[in-house]
N, C-alpha and C. Protein backbone atom coordinates (compact mmCIF):
# COMPACT_ATOMS: atom_id res chain seq x y z
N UNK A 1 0.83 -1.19 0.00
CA UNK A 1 0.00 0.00 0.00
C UNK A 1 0.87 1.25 0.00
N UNK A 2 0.54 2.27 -0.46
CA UNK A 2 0.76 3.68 -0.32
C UNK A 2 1.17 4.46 1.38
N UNK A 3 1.72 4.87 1.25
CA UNK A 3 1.72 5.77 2.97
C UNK A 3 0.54 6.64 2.71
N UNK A 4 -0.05 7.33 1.20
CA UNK A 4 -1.63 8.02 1.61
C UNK A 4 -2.72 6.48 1.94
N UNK A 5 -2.27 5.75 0.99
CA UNK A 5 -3.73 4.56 1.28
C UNK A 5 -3.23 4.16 3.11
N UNK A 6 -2.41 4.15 3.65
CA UNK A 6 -2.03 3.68 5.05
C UNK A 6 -2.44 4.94 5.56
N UNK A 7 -1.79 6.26 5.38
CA UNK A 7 -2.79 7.25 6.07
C UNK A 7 -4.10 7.36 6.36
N UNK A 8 -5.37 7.03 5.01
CA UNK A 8 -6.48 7.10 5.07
C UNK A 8 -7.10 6.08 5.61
N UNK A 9 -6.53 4.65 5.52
CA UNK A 9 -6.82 3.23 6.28
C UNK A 9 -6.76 3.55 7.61
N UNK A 10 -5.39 4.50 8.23
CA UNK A 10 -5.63 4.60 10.41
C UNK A 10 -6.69 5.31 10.29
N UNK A 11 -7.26 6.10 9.14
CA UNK A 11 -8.67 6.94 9.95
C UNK A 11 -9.43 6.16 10.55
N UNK A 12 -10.27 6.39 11.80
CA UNK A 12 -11.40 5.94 11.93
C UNK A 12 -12.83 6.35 10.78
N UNK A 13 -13.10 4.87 11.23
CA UNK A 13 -14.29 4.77 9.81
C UNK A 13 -15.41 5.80 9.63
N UNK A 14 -15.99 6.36 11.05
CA UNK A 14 -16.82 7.38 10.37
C UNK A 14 -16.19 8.54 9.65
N UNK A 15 -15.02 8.78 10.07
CA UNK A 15 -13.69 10.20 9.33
C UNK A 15 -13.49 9.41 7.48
N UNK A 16 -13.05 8.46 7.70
CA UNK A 16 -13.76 7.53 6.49
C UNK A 16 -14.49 7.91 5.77
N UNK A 17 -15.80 7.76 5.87
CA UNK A 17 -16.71 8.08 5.35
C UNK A 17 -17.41 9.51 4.79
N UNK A 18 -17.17 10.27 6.14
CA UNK A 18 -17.29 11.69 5.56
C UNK A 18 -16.22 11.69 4.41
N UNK A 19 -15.02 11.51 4.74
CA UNK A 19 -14.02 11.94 3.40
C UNK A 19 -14.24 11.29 2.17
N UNK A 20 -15.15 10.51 2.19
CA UNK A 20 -14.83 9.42 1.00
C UNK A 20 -16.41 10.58 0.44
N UNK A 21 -17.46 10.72 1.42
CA UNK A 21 -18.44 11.71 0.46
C UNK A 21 -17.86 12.72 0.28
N UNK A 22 -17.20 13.53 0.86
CA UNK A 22 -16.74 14.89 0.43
C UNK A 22 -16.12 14.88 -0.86
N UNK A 23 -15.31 13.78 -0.99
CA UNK A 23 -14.46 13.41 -1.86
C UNK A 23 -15.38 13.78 -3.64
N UNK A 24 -16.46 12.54 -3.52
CA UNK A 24 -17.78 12.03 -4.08
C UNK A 24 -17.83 13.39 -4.60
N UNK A 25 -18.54 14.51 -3.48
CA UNK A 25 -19.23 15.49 -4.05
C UNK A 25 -18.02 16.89 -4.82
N UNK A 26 -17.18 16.53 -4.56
CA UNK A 26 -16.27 17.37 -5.08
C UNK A 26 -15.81 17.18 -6.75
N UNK A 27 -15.85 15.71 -6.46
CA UNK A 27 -16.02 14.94 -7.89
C UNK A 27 -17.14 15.67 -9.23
N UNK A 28 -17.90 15.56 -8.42
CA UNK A 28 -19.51 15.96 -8.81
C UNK A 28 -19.36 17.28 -9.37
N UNK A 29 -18.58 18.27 -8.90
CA UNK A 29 -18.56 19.62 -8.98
C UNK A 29 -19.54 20.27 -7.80
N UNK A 30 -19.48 19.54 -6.47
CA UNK A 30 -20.09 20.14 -5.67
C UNK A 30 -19.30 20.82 -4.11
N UNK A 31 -18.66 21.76 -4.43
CA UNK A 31 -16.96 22.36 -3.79
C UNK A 31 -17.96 22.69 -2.52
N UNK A 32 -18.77 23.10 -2.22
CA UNK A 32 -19.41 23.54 -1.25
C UNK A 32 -19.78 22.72 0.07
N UNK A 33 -20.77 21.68 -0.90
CA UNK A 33 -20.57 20.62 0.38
C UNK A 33 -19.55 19.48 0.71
N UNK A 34 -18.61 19.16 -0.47
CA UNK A 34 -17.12 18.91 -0.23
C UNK A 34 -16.49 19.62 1.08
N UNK A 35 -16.27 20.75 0.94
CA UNK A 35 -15.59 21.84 1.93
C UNK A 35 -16.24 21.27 3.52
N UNK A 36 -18.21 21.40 3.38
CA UNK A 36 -18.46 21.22 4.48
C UNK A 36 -18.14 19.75 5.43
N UNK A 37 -18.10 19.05 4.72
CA UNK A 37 -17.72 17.57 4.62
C UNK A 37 -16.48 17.27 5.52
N UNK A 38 -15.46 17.92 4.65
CA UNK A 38 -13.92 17.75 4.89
C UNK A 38 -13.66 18.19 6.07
N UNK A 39 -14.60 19.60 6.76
CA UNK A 39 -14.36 20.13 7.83
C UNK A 39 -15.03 19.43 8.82
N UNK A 40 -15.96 18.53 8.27
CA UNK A 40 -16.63 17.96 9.77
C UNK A 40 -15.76 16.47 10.13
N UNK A 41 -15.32 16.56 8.88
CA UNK A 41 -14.47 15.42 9.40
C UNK A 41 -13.06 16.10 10.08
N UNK A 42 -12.32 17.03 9.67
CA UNK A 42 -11.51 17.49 10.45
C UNK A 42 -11.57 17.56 11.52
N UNK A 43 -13.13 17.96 12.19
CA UNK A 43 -13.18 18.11 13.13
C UNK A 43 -13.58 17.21 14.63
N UNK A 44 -13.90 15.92 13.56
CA UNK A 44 -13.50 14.81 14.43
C UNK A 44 -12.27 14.26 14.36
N UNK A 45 -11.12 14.42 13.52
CA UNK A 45 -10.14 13.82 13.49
C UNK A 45 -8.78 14.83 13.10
N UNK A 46 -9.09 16.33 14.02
CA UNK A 46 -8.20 17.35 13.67
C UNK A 46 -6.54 17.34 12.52
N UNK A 47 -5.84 18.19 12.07
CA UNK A 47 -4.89 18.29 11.46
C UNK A 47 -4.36 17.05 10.68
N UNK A 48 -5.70 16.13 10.20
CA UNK A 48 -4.90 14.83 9.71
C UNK A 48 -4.25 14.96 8.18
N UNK A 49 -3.01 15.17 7.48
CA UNK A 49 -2.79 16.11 6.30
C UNK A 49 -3.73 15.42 4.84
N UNK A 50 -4.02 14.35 5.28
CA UNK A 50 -5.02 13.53 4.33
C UNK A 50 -6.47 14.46 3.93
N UNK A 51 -6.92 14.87 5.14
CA UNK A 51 -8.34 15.63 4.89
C UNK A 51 -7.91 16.98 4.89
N UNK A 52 -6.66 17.56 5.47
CA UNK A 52 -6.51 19.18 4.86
C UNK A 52 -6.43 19.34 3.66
N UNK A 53 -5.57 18.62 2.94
CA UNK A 53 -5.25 18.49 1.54
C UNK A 53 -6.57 18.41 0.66
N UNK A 54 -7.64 17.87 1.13
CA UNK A 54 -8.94 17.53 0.89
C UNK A 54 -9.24 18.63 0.90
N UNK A 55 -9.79 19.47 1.96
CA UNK A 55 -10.60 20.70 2.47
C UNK A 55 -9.60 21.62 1.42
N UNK A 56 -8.53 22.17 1.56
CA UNK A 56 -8.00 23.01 1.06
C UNK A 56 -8.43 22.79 -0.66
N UNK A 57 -8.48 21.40 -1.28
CA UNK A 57 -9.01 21.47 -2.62
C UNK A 57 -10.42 21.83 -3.07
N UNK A 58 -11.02 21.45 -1.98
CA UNK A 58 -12.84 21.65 -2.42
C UNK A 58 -12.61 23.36 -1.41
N UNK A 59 -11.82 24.15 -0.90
CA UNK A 59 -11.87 25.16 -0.61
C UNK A 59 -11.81 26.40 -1.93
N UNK A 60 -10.79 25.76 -2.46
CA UNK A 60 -10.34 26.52 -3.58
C UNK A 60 -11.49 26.34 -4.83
N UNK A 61 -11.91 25.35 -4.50
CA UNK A 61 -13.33 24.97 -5.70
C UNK A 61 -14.68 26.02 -5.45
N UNK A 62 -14.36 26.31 -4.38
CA UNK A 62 -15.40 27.33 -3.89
C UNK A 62 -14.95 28.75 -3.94
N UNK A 63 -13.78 28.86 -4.13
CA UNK A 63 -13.54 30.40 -4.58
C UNK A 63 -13.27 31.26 -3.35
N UNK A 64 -12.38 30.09 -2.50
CA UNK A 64 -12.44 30.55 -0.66
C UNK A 64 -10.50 30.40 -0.75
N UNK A 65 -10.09 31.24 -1.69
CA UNK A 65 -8.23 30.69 -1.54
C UNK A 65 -7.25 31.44 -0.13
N UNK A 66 -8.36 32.55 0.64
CA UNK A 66 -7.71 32.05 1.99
C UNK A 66 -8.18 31.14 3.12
N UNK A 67 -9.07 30.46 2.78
CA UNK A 67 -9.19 29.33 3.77
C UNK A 67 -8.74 27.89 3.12
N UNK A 68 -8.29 27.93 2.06
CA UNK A 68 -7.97 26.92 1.25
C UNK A 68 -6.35 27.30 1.99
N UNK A 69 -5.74 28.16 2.27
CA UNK A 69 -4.14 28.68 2.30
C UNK A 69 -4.38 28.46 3.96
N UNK A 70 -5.32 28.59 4.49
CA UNK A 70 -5.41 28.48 5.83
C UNK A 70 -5.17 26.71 6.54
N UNK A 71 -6.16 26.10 5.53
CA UNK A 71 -5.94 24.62 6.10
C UNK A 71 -4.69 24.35 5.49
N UNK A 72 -3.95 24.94 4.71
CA UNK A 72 -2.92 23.71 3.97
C UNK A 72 -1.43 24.48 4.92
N UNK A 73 -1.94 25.45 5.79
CA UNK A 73 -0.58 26.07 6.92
C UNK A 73 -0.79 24.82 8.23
N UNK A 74 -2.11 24.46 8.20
CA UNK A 74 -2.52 23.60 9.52
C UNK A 74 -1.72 22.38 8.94
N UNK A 75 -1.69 22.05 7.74
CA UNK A 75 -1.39 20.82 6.77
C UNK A 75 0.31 20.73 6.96
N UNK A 76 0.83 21.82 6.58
CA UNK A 76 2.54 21.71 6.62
C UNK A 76 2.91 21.17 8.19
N UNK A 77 2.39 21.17 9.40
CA UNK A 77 2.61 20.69 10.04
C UNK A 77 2.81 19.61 10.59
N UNK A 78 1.65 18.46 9.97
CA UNK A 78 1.70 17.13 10.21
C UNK A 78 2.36 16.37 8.93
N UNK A 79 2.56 17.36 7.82
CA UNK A 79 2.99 16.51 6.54
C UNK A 79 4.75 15.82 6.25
N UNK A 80 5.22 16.40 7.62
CA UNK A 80 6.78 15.40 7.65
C UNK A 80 6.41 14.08 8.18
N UNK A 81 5.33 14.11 8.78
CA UNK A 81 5.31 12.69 9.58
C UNK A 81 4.98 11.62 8.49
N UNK A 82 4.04 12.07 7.19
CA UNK A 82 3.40 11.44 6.53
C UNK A 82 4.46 10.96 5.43
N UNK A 83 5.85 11.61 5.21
CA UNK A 83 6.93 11.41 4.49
C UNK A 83 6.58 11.02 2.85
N UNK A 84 5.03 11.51 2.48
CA UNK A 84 4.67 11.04 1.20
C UNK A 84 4.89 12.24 0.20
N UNK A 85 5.92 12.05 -0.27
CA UNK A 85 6.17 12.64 -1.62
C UNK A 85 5.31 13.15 -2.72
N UNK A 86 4.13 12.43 -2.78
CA UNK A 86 2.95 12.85 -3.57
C UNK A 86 2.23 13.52 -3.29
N UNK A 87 1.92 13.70 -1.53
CA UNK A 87 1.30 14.56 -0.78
C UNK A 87 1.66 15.84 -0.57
N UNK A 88 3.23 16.00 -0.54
CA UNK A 88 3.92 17.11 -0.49
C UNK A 88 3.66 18.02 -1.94
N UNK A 89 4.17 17.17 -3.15
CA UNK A 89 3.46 17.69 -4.63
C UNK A 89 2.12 18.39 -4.31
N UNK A 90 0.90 17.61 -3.66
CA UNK A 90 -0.43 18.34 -4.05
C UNK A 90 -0.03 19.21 -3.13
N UNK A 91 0.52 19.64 -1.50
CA UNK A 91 0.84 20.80 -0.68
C UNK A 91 0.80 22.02 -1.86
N UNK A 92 2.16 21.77 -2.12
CA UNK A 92 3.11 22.62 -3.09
C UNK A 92 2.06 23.03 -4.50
N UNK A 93 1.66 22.48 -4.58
CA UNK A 93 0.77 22.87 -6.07
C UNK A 93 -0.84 23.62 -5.91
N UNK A 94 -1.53 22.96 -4.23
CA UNK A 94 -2.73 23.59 -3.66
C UNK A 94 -2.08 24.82 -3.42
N UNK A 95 -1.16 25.17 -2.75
CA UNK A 95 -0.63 26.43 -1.99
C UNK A 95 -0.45 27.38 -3.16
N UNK A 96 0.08 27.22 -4.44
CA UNK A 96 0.31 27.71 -5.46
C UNK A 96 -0.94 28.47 -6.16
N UNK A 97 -1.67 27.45 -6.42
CA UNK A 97 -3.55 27.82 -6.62
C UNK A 97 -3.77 28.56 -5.62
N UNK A 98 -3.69 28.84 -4.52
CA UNK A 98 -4.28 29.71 -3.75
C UNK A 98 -3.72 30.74 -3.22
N UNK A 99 -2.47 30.84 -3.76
CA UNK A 99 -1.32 32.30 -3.77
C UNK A 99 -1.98 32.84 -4.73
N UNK A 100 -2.05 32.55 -5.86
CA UNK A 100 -2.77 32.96 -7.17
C UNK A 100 -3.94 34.00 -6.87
N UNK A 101 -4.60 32.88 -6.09
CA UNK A 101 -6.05 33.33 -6.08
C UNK A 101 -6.35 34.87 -4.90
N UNK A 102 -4.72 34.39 -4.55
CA UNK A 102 -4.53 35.83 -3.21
C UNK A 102 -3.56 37.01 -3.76
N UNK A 103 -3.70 36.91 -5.10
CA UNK A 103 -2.84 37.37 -6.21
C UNK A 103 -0.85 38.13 -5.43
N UNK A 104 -0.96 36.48 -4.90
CA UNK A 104 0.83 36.26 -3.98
C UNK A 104 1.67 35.66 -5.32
N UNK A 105 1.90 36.31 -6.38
CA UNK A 105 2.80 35.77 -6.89
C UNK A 105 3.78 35.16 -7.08
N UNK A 106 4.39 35.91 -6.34
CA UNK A 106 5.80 35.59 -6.26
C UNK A 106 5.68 34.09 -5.31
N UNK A 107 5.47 34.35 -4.63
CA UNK A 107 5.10 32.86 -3.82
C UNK A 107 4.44 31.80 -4.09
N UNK A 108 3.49 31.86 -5.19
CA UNK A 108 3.21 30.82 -5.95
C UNK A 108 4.34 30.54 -6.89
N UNK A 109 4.77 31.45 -7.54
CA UNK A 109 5.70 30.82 -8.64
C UNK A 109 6.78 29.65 -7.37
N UNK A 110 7.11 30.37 -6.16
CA UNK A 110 8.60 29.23 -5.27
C UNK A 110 7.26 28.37 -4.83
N UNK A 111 6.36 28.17 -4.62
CA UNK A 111 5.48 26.69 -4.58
C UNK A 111 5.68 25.83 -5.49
N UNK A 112 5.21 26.71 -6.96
CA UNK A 112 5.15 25.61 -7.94
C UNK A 112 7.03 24.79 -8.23
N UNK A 113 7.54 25.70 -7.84
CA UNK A 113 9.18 25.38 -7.89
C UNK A 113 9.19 24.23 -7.40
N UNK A 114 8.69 24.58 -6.02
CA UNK A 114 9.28 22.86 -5.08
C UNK A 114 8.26 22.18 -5.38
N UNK A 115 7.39 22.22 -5.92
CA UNK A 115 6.36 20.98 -6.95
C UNK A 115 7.53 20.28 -7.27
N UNK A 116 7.93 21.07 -8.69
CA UNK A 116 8.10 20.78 -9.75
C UNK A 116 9.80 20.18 -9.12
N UNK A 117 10.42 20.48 -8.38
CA UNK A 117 11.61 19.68 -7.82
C UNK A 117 11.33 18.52 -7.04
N UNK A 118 10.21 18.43 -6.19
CA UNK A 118 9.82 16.99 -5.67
C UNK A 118 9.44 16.30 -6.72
N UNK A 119 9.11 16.18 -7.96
CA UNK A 119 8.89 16.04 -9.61
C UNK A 119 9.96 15.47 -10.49
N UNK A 120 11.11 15.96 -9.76
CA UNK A 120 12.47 15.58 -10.49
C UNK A 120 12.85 14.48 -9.54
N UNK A 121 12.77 14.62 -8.24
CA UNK A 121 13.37 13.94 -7.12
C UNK A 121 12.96 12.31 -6.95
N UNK A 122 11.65 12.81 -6.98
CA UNK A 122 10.33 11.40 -6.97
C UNK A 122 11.08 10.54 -7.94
């Protein structure tokens, strides 16, 4: 398995489940109740970088890029433990989208950088 599929497997199953609908409705094109989703599961299973990464995407789907920049600061915190390389990519590339959207240029362009170097590294 993956260290994200082993991340999302220790959730407990109802955190599970909300994420797996949030997931669903985000799919759907539904960023709104995605967002609400992701946060209720956060909030049974605080800073887990699996569901920030989540929230921060259906955040930005909603046209919310400082609370999308907000969960993914809560996110850099637990994301050394998670040591997943792919996870760090979506960090680096969500944070980027939502510098944008906070018209932080310059700081999106050094996001997309260390994307695009965990990219070479991987």
């Amino acid at each position: 398995m993956s260290d994200l599929t082993d991340s999302f497997a220790a959730l407990p199953a109802p955190v599970q489940a909300l994420a797996v609908l949030a997931h669903a409705h985000r799919l759907q094109g539904d960023a709104e109740r995605a967002a609400w989703l992701f946060d209720a599961a956060d909030r049974l299973h605080p800073d887990e970088p699996v569901l920030l990464c989540g929230l921060a995407a259906a955040e930005l789907g909603c046209g919310h890029p400082a609370q999308a920049l907000a969960a993914l600061e809560r996110m850099a915190f637990g994301m050394a433990a998670t040591g997943s390389s792919r996870l760090q990519r979506g960090f680096h590339l969500l944070r980027a989208q939502a510098l944008v959207g906070l018209d932080r240029r310059d700081e999106a362009a050094a996001a997309m950088r260390a994307a695009a170097d965990l990219e070479v590294s991987a």
